[in-house]
C-alpha atoms as a PDB file:
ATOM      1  CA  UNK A   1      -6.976 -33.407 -23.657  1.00  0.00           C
ATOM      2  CA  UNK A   2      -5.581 -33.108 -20.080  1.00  0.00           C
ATOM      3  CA  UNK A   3      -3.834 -29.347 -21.158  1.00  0.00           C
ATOM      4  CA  UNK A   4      -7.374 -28.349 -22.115  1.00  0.00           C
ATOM      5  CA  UNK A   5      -8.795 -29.481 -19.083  1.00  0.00           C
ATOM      6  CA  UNK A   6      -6.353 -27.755 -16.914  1.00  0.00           C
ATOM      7  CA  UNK A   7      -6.679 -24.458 -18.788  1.00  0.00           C
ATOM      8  CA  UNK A   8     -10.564 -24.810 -18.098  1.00  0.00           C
ATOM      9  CA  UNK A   9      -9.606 -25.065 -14.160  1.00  0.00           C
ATOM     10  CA  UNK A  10      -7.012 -22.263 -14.764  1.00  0.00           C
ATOM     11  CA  UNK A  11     -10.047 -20.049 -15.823  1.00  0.00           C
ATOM     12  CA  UNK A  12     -12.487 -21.241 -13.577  1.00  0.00           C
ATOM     13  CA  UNK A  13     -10.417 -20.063 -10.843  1.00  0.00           C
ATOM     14  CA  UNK A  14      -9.398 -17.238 -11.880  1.00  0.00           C
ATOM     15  CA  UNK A  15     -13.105 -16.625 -12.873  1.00  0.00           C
ATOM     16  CA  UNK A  16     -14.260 -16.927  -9.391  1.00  0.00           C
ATOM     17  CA  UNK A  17     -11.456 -14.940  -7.209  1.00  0.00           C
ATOM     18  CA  UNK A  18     -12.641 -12.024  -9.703  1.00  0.00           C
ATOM     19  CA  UNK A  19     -15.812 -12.613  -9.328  1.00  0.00           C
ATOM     20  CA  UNK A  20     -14.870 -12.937  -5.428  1.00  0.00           C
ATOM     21  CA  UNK A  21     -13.049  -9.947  -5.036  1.00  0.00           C
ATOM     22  CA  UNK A  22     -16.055  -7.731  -6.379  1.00  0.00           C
ATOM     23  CA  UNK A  23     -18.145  -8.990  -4.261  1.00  0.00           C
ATOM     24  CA  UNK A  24     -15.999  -8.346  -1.188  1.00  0.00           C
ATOM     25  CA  UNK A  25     -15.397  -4.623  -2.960  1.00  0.00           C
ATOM     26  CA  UNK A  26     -18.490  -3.611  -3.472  1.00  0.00           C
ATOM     27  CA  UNK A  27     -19.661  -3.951   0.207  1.00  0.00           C
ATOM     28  CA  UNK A  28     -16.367  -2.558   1.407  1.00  0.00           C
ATOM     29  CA  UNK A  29     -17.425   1.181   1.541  1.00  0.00           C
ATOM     30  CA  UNK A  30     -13.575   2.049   2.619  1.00  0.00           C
ATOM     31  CA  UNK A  31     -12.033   0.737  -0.657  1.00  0.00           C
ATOM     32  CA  UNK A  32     -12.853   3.498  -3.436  1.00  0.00           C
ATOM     33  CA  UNK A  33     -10.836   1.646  -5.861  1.00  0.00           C
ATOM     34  CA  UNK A  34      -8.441  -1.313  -6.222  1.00  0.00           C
ATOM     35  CA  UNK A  35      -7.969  -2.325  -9.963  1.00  0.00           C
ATOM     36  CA  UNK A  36      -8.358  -6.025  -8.978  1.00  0.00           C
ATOM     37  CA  UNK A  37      -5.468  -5.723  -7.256  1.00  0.00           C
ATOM     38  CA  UNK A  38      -6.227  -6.215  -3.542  1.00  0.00           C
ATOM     39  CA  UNK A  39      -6.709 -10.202  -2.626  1.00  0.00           C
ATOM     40  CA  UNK A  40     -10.667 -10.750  -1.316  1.00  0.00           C
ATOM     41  CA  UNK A  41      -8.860 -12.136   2.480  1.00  0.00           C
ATOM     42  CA  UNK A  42      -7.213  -8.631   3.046  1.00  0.00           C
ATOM     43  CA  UNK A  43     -10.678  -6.836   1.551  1.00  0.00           C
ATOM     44  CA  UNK A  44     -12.712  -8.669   4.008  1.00  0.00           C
ATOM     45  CA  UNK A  45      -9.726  -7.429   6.931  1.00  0.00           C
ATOM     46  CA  UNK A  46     -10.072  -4.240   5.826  1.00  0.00           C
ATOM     47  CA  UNK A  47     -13.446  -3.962   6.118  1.00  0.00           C
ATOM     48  CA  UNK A  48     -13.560  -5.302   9.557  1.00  0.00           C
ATOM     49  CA  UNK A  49     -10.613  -2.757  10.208  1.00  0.00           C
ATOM     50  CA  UNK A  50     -12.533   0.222   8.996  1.00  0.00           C
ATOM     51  CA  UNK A  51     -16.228  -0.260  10.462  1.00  0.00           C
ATOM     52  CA  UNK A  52     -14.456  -0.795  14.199  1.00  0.00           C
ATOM     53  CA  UNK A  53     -12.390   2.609  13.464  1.00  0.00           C
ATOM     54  CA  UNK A  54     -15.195   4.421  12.511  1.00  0.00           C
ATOM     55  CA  UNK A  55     -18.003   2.899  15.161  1.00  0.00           C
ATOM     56  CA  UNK A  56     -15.080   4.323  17.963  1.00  0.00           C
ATOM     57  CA  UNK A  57     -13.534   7.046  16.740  1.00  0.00           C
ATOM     58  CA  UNK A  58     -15.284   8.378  13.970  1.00  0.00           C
ATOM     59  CA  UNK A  59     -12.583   8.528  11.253  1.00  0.00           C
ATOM     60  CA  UNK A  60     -12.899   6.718   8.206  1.00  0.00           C
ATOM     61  CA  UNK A  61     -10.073   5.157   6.471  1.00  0.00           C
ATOM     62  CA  UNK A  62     -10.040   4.551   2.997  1.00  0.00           C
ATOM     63  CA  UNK A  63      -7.839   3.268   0.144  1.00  0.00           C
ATOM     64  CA  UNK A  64      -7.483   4.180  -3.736  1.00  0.00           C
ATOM     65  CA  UNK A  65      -5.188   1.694  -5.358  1.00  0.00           C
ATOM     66  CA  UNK A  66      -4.991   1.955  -8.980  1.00  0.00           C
ATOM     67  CA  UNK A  67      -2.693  -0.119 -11.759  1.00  0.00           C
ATOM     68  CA  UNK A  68      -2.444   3.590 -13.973  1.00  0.00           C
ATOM     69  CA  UNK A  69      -3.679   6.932 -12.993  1.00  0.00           C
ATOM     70  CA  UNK A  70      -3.452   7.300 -16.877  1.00  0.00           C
ATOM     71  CA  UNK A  71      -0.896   9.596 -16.984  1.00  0.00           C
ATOM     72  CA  UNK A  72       1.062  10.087 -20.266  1.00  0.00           C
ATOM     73  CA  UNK A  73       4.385   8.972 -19.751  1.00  0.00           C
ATOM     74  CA  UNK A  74       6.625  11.266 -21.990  1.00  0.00           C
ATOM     75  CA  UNK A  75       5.179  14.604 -19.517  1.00  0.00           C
ATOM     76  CA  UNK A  76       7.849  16.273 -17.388  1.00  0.00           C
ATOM     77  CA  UNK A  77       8.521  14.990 -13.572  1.00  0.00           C
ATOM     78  CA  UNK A  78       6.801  18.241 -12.815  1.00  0.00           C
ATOM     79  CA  UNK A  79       3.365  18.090 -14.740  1.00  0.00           C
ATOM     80  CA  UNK A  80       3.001  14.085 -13.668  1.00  0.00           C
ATOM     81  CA  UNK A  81       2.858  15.076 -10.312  1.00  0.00           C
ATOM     82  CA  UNK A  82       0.592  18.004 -11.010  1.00  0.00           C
ATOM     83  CA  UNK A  83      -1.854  15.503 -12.435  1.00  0.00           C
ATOM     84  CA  UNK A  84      -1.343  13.016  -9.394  1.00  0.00           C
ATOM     85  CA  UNK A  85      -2.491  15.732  -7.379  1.00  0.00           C
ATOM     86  CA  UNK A  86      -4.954  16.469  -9.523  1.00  0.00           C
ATOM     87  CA  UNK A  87      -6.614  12.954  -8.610  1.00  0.00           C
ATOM     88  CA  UNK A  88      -5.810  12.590  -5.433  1.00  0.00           C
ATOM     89  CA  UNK A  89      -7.855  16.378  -4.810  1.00  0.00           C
ATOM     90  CA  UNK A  90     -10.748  15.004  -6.577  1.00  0.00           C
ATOM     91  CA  UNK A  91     -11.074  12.067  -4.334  1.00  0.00           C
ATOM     92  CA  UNK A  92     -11.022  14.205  -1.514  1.00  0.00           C
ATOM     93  CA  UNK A  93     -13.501  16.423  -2.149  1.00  0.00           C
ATOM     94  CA  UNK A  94     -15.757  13.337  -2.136  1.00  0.00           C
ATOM     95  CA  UNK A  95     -14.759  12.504   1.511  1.00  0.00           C
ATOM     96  CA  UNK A  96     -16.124  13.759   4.778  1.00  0.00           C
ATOM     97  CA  UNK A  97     -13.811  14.861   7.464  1.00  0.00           C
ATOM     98  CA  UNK A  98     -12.412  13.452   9.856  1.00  0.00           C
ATOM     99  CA  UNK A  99     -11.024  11.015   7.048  1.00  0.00           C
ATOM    100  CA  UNK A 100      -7.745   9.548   5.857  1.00  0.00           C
ATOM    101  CA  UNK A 101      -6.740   8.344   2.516  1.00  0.00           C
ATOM    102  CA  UNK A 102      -4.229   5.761   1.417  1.00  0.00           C
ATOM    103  CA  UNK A 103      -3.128   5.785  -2.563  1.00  0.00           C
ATOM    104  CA  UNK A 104      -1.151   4.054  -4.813  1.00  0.00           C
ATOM    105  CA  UNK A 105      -0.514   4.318  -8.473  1.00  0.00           C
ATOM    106  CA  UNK A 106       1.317   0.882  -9.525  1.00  0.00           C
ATOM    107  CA  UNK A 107       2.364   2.625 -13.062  1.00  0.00           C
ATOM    108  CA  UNK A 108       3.530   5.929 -11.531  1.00  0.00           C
ATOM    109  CA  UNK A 109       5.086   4.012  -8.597  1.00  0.00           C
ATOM    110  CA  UNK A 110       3.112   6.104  -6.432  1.00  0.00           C
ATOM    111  CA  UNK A 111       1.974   5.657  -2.823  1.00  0.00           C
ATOM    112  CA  UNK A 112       0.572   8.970  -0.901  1.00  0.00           C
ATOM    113  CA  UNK A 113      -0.669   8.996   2.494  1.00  0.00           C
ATOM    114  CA  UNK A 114      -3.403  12.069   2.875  1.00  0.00           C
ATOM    115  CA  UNK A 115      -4.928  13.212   6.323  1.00  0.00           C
ATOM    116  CA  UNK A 116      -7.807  15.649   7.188  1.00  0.00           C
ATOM    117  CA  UNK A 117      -6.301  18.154   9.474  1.00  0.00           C
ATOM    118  CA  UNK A 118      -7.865  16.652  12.796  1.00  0.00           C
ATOM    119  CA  UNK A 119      -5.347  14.183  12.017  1.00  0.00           C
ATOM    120  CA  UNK A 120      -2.295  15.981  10.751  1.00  0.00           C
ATOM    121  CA  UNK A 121      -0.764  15.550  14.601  1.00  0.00           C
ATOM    122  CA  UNK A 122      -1.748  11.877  15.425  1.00  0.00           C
ATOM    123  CA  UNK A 123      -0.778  10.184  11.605  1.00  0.00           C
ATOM    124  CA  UNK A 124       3.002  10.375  10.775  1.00  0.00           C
ATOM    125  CA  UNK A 125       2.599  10.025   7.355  1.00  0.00           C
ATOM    126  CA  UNK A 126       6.546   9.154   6.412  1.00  0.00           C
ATOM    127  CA  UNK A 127       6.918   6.483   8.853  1.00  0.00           C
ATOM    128  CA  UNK A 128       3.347   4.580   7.495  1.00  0.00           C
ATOM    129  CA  UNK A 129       5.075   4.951   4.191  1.00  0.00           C
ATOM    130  CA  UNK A 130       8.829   4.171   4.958  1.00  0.00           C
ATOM    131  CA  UNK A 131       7.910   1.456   7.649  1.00  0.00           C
ATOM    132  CA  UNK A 132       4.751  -0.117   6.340  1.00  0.00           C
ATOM    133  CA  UNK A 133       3.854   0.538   2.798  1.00  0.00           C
ATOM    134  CA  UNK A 134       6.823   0.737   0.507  1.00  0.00           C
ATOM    135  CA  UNK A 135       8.707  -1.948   1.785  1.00  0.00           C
ATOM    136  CA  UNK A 136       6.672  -4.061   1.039  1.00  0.00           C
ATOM    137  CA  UNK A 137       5.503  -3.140  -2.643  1.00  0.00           C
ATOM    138  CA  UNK A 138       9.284  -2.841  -3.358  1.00  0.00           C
ATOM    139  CA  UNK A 139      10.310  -6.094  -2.112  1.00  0.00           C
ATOM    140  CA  UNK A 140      11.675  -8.254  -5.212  1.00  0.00           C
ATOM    141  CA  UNK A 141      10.823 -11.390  -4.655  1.00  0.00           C
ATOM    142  CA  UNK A 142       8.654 -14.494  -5.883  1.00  0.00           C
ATOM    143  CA  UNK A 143       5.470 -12.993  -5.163  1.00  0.00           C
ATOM    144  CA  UNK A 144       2.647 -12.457  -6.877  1.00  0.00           C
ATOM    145  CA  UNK A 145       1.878  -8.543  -7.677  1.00  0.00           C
ATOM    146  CA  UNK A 146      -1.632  -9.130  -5.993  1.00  0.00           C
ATOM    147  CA  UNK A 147       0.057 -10.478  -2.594  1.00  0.00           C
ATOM    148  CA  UNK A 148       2.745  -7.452  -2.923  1.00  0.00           C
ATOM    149  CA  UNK A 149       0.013  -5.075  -3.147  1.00  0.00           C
ATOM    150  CA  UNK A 150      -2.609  -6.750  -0.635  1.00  0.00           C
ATOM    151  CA  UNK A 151       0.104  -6.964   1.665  1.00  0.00           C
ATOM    152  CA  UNK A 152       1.026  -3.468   1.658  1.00  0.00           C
ATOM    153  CA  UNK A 153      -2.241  -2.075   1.341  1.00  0.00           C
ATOM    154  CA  UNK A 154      -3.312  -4.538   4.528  1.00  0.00           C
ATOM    155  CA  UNK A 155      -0.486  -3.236   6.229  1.00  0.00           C
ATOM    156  CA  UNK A 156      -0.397   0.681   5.849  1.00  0.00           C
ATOM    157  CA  UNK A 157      -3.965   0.603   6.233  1.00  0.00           C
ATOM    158  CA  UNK A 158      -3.942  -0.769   9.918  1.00  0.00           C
ATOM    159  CA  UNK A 159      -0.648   1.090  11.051  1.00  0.00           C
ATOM    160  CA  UNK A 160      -3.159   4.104  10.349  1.00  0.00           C
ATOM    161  CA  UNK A 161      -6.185   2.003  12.106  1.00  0.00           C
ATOM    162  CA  UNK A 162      -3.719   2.046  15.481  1.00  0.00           C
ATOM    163  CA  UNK A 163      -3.124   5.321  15.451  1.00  0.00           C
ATOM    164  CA  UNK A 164      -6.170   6.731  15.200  1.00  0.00           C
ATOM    165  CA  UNK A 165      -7.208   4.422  18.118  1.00  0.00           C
ATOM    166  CA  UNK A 166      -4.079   5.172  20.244  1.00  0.00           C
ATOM    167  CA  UNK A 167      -4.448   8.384  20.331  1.00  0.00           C
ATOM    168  CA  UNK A 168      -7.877   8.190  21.376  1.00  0.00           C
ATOM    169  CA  UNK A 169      -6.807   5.381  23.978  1.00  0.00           C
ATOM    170  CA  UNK A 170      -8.759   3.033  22.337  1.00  0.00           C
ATOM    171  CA  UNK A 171      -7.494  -0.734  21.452  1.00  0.00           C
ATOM    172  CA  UNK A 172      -8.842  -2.624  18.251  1.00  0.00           C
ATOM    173  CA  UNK A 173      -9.562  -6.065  18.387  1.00  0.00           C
ATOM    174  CA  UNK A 174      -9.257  -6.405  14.581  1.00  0.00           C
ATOM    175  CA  UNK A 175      -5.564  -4.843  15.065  1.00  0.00           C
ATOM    176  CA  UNK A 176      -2.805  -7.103  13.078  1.00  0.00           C
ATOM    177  CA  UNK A 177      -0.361  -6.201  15.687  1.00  0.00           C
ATOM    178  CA  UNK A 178       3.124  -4.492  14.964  1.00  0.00           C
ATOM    179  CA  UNK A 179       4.470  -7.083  12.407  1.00  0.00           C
ATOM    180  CA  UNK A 180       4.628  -4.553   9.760  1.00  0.00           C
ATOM    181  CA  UNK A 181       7.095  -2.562  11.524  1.00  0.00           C
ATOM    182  CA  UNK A 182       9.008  -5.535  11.831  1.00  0.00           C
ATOM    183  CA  UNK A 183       9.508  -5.947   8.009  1.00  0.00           C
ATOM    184  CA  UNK A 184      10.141  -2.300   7.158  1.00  0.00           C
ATOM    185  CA  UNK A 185      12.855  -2.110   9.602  1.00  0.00           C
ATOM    186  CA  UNK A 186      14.628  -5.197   8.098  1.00  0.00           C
ATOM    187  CA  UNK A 187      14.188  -3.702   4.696  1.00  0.00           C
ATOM    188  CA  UNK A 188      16.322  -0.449   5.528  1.00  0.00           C
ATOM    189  CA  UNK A 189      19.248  -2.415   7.272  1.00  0.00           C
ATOM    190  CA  UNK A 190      18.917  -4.620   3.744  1.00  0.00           C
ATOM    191  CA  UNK A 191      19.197  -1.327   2.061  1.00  0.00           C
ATOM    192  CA  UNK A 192      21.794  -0.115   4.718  1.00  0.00           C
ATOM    193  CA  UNK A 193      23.789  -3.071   4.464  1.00  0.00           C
ATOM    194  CA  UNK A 194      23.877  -2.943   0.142  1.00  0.00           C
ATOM    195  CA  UNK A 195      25.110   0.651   0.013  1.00  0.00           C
ATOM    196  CA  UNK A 196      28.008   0.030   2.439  1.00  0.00           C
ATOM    197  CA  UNK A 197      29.116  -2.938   0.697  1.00  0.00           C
ATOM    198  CA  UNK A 198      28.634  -1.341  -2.457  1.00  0.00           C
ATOM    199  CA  UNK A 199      30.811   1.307  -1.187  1.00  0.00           C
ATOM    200  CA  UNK A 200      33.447  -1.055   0.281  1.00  0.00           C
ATOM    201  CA  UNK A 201      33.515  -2.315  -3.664  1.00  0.00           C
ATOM    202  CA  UNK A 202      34.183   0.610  -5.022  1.00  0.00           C
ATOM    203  CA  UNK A 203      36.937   2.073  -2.424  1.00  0.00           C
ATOM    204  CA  UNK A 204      38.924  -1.662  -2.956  1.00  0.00           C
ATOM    205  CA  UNK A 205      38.239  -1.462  -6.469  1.00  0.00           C
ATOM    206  CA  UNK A 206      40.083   2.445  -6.677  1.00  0.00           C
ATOM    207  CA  UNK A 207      42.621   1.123  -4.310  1.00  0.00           C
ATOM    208  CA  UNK A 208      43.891  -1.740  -6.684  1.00  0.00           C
ATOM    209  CA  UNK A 209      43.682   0.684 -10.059  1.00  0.00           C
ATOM    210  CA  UNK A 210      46.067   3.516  -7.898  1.00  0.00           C
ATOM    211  CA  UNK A 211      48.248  -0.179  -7.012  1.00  0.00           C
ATOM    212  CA  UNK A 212      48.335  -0.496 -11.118  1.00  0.00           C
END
């Protein structure tokens, strides 16, 4: 009896943050898509994010996450990233300049950062990626996919959000600050620090089989 009731609160709640997260998508104008994947918190931060970049500056940012661009998995390297493109152009001919446009494909492990060319020279598009984005989707830990994904969506999304505003001198009051930088920089000494010992492994391990 008591396993029945707790899978009736299981779906109840899950129910209601889907129901939740709808809600909070379908009013945010900068999310085009996000598969149920983006928590209703970071939605609502978003949100706020994008309606003060737009009132000052006039650039709107926007984010297409997807689980599967529903690509076929046995095509080439070459024609999956034709049809990623291929996606990714027909979003933007939907979008008004000055814009900028955050994707990610969870299934393709894709993440593509995509500025109109007012912004080519104020967005460094590797280091929103490297720093802010990736690290955080790649990150193997306990988390829940949804957290891994809100997180990094959040987190790119407002790196952008700063720089829009910086180089307009402009500060945001719904700015999250430079904590994402923070996190990206300790995942490349992690990364730094595993191929050095890996390589320490392997140079004692070909020292002891030339001792043999």
């Amino acid at each position: 009896m008591r396993t029945l009731q707790n899978f009736k609160v299981e779906v109840f709640f899950t129910l209601l943050l889907f129901l939740t997260t709808h809600i909070y998508a379908s009013t945010n104008k900068y999310i085009l898509s996000h598969d149920d994947l983006i928590d209703p918190r970071a939605i609502e931060k978003i949100l706020e994010i994008g309606t003060e970049v737009e009132t000052k500056t006039g650039v709107k940012i926007y984010l297409y996450v997807k689980d599967d661009y529903g690509i076929d998995r046995t095509v080439s390297a070459k024609e999956k990233f034709e049809q990623i493109k291929s996606v990714e152009e027909n979003i933007i001919k939907e979008l008004k300049t000055p814009y900028a446009l955050l994707t990610m494909s969870l299934e393709q492990t894709h993440v593509n950062l995509i500025v109109s060319n007012e912004l080519k020279k104020v967005i460094d598009k590797d280091e929103i990626l490297n720093d802010y984005v990736i690290p955080l989707l790649a990150s193997k830990d306990k988390n829940l996919l949804l957290s891994k994904v809100s997180a990094a969506a959040l987190n790119g999304y407002a790196q952008i959000a700063d720089d829009i505003a910086s180089s307009q001198n402009i500060t945001l009051e719904s700015s999250i600050g430079n904590s994402g930088k923070t996190i990206g920089t300790i995942w490349r000494v992690f990364i730094y620090f595993i191929v050095i010992v890996g390589l320490i492994l392997y140079t004692v391990a070909v020292l002891r089989s030339k001792k043999r």
